[in-house]
N, C-alpha and C. Protein backbone atom coordinates (compact mmCIF):
# COMPACT_ATOMS: atom_id res chain seq x y z
N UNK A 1 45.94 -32.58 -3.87
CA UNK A 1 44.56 -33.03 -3.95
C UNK A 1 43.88 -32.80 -2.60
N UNK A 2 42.54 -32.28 -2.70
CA UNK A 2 42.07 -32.06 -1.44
C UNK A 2 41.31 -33.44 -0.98
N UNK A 3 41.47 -33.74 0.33
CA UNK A 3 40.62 -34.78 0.75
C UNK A 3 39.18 -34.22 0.52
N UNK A 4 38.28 -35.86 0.14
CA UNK A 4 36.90 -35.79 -0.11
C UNK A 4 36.27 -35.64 1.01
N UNK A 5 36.62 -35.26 2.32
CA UNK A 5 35.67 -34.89 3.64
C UNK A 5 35.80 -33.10 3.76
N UNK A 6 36.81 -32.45 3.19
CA UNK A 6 37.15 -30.82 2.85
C UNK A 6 36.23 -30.93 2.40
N UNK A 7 36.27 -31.16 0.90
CA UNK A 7 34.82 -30.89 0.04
C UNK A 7 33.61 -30.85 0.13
N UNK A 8 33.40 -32.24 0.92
CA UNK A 8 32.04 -31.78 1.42
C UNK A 8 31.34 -31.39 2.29
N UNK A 9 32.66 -30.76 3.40
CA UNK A 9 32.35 -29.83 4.10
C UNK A 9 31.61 -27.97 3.64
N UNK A 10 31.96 -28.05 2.15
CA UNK A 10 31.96 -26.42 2.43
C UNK A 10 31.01 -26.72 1.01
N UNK A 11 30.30 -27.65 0.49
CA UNK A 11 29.42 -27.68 -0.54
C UNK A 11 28.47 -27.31 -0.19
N UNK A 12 27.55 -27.61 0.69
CA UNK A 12 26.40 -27.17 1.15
C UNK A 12 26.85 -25.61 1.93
N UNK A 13 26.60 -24.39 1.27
CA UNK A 13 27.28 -23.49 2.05
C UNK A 13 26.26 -22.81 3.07
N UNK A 14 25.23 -22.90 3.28
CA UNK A 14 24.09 -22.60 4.42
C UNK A 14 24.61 -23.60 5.61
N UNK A 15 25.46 -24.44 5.32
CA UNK A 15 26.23 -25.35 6.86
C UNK A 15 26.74 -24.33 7.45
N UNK A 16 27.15 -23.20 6.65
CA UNK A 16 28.47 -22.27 7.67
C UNK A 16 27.15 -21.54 8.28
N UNK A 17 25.89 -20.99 7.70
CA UNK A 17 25.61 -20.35 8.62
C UNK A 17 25.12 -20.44 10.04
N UNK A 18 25.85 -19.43 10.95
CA UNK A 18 25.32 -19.78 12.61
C UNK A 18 23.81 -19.81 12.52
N UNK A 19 23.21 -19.20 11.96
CA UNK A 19 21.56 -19.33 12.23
C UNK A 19 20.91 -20.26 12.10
N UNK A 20 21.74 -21.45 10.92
CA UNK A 20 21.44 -23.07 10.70
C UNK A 20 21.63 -23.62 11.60
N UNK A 21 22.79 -23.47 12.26
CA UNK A 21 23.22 -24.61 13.38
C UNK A 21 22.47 -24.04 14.61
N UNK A 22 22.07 -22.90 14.71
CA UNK A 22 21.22 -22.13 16.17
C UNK A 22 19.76 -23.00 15.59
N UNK A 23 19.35 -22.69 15.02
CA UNK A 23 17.93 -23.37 14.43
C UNK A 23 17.85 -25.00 14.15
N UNK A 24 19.14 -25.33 14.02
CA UNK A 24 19.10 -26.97 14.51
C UNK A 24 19.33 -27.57 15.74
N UNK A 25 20.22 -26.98 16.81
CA UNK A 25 20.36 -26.84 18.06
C UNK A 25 18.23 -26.66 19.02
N UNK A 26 17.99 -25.68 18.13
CA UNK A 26 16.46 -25.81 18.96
C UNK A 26 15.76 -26.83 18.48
N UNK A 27 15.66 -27.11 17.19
CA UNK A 27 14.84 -27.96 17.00
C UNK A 27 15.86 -29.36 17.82
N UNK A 28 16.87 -29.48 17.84
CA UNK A 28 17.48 -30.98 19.18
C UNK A 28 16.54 -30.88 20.37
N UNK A 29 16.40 -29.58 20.91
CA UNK A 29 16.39 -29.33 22.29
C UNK A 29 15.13 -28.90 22.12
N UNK A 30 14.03 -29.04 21.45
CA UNK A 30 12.83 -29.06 21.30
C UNK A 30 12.62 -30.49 21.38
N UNK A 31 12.90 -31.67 20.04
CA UNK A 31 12.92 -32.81 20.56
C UNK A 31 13.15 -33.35 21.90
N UNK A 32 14.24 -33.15 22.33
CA UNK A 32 13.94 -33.46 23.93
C UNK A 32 13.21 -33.11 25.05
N UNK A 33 12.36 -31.96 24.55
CA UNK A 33 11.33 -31.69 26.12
C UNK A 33 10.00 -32.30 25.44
N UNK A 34 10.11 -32.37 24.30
CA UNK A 34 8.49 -33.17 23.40
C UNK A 34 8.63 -34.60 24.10
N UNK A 35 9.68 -35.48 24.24
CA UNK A 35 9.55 -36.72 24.61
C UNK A 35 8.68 -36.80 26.21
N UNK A 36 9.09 -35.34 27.19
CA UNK A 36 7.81 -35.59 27.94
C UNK A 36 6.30 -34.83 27.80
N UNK A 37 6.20 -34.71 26.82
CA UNK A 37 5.10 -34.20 26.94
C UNK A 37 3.73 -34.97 26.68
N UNK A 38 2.33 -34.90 27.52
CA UNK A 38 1.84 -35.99 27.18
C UNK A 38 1.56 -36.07 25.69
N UNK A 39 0.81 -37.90 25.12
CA UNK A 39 0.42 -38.10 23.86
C UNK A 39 -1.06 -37.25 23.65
N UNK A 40 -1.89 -36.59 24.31
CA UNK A 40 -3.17 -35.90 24.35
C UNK A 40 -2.62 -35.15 23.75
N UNK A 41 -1.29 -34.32 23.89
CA UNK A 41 -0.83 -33.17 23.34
C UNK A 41 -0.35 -33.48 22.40
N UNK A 42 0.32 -34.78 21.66
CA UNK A 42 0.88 -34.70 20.23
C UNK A 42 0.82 -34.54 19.15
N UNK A 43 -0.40 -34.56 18.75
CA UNK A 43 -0.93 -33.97 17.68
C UNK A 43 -1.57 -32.42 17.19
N UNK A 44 -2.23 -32.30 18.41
CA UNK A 44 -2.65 -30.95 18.15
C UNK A 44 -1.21 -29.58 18.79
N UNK A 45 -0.52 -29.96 19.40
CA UNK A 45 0.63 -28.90 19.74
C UNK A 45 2.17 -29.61 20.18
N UNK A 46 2.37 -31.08 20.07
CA UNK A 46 4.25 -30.71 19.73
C UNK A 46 4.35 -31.24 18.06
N UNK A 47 3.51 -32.00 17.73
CA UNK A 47 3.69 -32.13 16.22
C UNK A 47 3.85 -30.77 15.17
N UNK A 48 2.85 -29.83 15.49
CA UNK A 48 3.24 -28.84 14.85
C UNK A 48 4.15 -27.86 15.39
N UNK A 49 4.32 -27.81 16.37
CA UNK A 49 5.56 -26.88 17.42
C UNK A 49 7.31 -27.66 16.55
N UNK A 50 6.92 -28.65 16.77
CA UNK A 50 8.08 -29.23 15.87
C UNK A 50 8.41 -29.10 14.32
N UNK A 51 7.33 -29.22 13.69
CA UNK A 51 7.41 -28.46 12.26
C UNK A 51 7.26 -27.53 12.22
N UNK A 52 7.43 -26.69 13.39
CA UNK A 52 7.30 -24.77 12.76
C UNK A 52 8.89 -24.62 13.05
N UNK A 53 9.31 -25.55 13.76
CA UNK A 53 10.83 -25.36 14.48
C UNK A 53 11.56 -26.16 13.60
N UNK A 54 11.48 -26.94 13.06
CA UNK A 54 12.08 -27.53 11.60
C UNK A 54 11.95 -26.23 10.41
N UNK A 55 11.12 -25.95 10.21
CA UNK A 55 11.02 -24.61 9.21
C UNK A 55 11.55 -23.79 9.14
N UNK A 56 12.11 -23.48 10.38
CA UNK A 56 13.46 -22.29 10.17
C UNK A 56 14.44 -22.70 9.51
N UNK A 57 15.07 -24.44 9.88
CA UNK A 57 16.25 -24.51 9.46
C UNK A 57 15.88 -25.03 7.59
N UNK A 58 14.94 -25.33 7.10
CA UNK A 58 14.51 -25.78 6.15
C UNK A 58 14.34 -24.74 5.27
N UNK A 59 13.72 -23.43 5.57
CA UNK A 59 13.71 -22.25 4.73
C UNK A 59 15.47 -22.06 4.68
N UNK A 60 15.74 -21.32 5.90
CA UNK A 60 17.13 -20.93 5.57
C UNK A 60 17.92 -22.05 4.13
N UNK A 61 17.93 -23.33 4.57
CA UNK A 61 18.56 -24.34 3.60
C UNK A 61 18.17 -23.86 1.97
N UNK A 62 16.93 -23.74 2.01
CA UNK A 62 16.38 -24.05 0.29
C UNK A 62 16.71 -22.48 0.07
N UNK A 63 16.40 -21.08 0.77
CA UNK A 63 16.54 -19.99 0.29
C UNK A 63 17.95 -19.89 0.15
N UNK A 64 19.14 -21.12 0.36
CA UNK A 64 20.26 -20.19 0.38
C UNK A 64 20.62 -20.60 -1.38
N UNK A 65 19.80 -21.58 -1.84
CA UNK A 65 20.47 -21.53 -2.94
C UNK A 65 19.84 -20.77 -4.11
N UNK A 66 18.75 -19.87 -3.80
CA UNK A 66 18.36 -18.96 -4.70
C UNK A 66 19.36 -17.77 -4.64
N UNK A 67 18.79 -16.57 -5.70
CA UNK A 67 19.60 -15.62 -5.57
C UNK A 67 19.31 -14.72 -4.44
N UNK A 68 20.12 -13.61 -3.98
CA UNK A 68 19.86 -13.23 -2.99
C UNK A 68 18.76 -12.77 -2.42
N UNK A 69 17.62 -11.88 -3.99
CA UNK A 69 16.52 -11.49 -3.45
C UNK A 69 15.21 -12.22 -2.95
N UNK A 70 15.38 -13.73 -3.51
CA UNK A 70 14.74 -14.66 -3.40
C UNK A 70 15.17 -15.94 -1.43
N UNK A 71 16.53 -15.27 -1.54
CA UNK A 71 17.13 -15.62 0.21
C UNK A 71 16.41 -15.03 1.31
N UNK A 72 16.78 -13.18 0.46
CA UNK A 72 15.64 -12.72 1.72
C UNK A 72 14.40 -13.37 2.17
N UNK A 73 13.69 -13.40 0.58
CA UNK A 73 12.23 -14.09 1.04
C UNK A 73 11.98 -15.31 1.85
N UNK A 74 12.88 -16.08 1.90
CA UNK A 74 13.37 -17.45 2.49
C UNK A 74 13.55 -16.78 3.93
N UNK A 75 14.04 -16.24 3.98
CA UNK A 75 14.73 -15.69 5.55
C UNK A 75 13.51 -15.04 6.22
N UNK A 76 12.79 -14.31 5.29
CA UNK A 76 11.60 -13.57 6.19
C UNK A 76 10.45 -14.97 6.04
N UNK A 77 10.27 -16.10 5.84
CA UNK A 77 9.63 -17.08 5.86
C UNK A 77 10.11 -17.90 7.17
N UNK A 78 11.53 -17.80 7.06
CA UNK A 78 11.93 -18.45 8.32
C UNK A 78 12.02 -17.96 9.76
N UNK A 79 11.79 -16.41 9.56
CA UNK A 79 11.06 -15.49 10.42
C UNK A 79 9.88 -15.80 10.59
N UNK A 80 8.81 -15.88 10.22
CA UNK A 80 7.55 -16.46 10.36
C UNK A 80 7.44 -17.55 11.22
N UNK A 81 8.46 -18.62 10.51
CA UNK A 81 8.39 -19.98 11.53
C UNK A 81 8.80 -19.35 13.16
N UNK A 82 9.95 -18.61 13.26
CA UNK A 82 9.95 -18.31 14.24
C UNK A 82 9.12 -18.03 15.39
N UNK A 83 7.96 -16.68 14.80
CA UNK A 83 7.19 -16.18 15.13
C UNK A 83 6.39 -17.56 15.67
N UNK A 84 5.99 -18.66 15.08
CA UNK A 84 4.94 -19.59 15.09
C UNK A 84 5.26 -19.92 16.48
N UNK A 85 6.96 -20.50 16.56
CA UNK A 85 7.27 -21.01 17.50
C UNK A 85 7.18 -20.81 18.69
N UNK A 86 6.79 -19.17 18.85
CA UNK A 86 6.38 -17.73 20.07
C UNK A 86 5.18 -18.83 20.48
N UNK A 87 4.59 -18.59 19.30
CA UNK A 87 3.12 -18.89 19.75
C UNK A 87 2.91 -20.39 20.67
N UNK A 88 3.45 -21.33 19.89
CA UNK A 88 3.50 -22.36 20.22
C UNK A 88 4.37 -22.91 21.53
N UNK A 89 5.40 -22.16 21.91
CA UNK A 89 5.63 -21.70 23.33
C UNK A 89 4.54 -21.31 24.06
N UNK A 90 4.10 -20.41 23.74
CA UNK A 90 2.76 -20.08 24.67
C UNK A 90 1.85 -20.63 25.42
N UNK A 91 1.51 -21.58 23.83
CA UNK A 91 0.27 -22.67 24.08
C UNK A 91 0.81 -23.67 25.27
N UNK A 92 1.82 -24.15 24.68
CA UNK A 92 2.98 -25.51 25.49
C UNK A 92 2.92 -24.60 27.03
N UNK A 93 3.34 -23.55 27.50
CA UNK A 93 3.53 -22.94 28.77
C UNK A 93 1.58 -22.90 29.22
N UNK A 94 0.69 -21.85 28.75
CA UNK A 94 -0.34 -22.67 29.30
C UNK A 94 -1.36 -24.13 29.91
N UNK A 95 -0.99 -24.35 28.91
CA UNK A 95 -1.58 -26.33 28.85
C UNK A 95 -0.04 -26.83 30.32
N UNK A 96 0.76 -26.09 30.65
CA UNK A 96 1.51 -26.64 31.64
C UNK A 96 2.31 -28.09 30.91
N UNK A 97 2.58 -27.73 29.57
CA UNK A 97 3.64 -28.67 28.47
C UNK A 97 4.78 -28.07 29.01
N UNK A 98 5.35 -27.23 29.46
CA UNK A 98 6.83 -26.66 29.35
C UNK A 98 6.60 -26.11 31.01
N UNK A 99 7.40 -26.11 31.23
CA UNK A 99 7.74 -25.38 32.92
C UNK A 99 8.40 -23.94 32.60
N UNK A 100 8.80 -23.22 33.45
CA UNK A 100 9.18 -21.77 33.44
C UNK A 100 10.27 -21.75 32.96
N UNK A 101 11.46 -23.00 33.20
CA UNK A 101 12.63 -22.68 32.28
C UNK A 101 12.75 -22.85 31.06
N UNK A 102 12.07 -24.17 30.60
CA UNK A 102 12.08 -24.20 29.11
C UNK A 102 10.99 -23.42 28.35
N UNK A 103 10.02 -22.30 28.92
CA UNK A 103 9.54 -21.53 28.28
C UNK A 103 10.64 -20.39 28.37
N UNK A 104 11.09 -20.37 29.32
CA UNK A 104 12.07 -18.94 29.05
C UNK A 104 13.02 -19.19 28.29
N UNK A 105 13.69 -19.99 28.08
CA UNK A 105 14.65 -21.09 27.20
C UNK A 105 14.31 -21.02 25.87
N UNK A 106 13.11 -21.52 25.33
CA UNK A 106 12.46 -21.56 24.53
C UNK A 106 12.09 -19.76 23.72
N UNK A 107 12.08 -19.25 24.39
CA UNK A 107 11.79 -17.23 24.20
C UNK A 107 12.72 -16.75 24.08
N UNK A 108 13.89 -17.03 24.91
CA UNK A 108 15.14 -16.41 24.59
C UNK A 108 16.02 -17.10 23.22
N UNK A 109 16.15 -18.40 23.04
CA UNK A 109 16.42 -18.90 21.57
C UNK A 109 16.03 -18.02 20.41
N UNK A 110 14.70 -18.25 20.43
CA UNK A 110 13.77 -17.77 19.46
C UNK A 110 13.76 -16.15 19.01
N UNK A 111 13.66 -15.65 20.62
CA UNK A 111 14.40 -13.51 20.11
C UNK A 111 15.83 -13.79 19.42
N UNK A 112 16.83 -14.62 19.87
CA UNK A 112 18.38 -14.45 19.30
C UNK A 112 18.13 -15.02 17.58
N UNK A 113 17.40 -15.81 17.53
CA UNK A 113 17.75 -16.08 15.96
C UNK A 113 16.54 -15.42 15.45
N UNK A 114 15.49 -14.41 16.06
CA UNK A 114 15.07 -13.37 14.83
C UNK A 114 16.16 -12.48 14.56
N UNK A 115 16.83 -11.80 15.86
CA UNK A 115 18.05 -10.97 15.44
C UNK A 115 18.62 -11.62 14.58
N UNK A 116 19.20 -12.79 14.60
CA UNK A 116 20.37 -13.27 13.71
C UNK A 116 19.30 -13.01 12.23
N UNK A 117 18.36 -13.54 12.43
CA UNK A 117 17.66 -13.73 10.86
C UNK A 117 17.45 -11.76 10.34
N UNK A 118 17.46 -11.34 10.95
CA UNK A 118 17.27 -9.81 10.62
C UNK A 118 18.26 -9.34 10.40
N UNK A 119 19.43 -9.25 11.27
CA UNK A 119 21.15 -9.15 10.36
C UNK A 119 21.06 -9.64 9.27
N UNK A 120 21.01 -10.83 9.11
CA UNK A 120 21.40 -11.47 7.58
C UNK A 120 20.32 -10.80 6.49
N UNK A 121 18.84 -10.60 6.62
CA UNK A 121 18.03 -9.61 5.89
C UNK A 121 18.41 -8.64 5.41
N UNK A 122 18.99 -7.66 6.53
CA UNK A 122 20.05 -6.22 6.90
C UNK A 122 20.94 -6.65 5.39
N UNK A 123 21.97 -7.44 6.00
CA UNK A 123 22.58 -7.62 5.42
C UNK A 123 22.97 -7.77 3.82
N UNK A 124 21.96 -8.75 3.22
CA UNK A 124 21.71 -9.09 1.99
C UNK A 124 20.93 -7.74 1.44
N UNK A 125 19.80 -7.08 2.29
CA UNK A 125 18.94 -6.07 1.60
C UNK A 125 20.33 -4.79 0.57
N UNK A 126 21.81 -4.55 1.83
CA UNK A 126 22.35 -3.66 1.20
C UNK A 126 22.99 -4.02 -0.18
N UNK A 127 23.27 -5.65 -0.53
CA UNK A 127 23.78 -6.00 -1.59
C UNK A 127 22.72 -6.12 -2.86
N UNK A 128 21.07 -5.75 -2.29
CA UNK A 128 20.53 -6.49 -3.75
C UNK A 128 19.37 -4.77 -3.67
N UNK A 129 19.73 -4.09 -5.11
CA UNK A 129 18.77 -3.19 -5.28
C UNK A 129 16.79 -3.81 -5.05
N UNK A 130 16.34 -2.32 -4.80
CA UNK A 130 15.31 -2.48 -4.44
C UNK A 130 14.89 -3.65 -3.54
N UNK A 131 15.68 -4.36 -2.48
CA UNK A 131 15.00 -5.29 -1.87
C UNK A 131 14.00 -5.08 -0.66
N UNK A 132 14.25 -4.07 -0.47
CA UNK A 132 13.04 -3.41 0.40
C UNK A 132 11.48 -2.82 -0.07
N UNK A 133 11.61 -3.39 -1.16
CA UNK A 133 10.04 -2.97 -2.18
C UNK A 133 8.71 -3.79 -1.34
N UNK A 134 7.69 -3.01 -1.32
CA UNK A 134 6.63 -3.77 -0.73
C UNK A 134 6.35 -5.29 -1.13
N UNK A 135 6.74 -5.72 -2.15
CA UNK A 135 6.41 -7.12 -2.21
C UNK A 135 7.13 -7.89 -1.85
N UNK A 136 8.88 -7.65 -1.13
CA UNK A 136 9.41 -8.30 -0.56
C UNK A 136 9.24 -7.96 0.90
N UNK A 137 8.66 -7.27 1.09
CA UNK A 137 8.74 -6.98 2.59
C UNK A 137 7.41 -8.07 3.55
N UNK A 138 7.70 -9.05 4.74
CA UNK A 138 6.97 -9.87 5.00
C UNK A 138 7.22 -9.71 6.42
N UNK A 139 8.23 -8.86 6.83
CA UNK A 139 8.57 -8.46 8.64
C UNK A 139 7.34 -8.12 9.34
């Protein structure tokens, strides 16, 4: 009999992927530089800096349990959030919200898990015909 902590280790199977745990790792370490940032700024830029950085790991989650061609779309959505998060770095580094390391911190995260999210695209595109058709394409 397998113990009931095996099991529900490997039920949710988007747990194994590294791009979940890289995309939950930022959104931790996003939470912690938001706690200094002032309250003038919380609404209009770490509230949503934080839900664009929740959105990666939230697409990846819900797209993994569609079928694959419907994952991609999930994955190039969670690409998007990514992208947001560029932006929202930006803003946070102008307004002088983030200092030079956690914007560079913040840029370098964010390039490693588009790669990761573009492998896994790569990846899935060779297993599912036509997934490169213009209406799945959102890169």
């Amino acid at each position: 009999m397998v113990p009931e902590q095996e099991t529900s280790l490997n039920f949710f199977r988007f747990e194994d992927l590294r791009i979940y745990s890289k995309a939950l790792d930022y959104v931790n370490w996003l939470h912690g530089v938001a706690v200094s940032i002032q309250d003038a700024y919380r609404e209009s830029v770490v509230l949503p800096f934080l839900k664009s950085a929740q959105s990666v790991a939230l697409s990846i989650a819900e797209g993994s349990s569609r079928n694959k061609a419907q994952f991609i779309y999930y994955l190039k959505m969670a690409k998007s959030a990514v992208r947001e998060c560029v932006v929202y770095t930006t803003i946070a580094s102008r307004l002088n919200l983030l200092n030079e390391d956690d914007k560079d911190y913040s840029r370098t995260q964010l390039m490693e898990m588009t790669k990761m999210i573009g492998s896994l695209v790569s990846s899935l595109q060779k297993l599912v015909p036509n997934a490169k058709d213009d209406d799945m394409e959102m890169a």
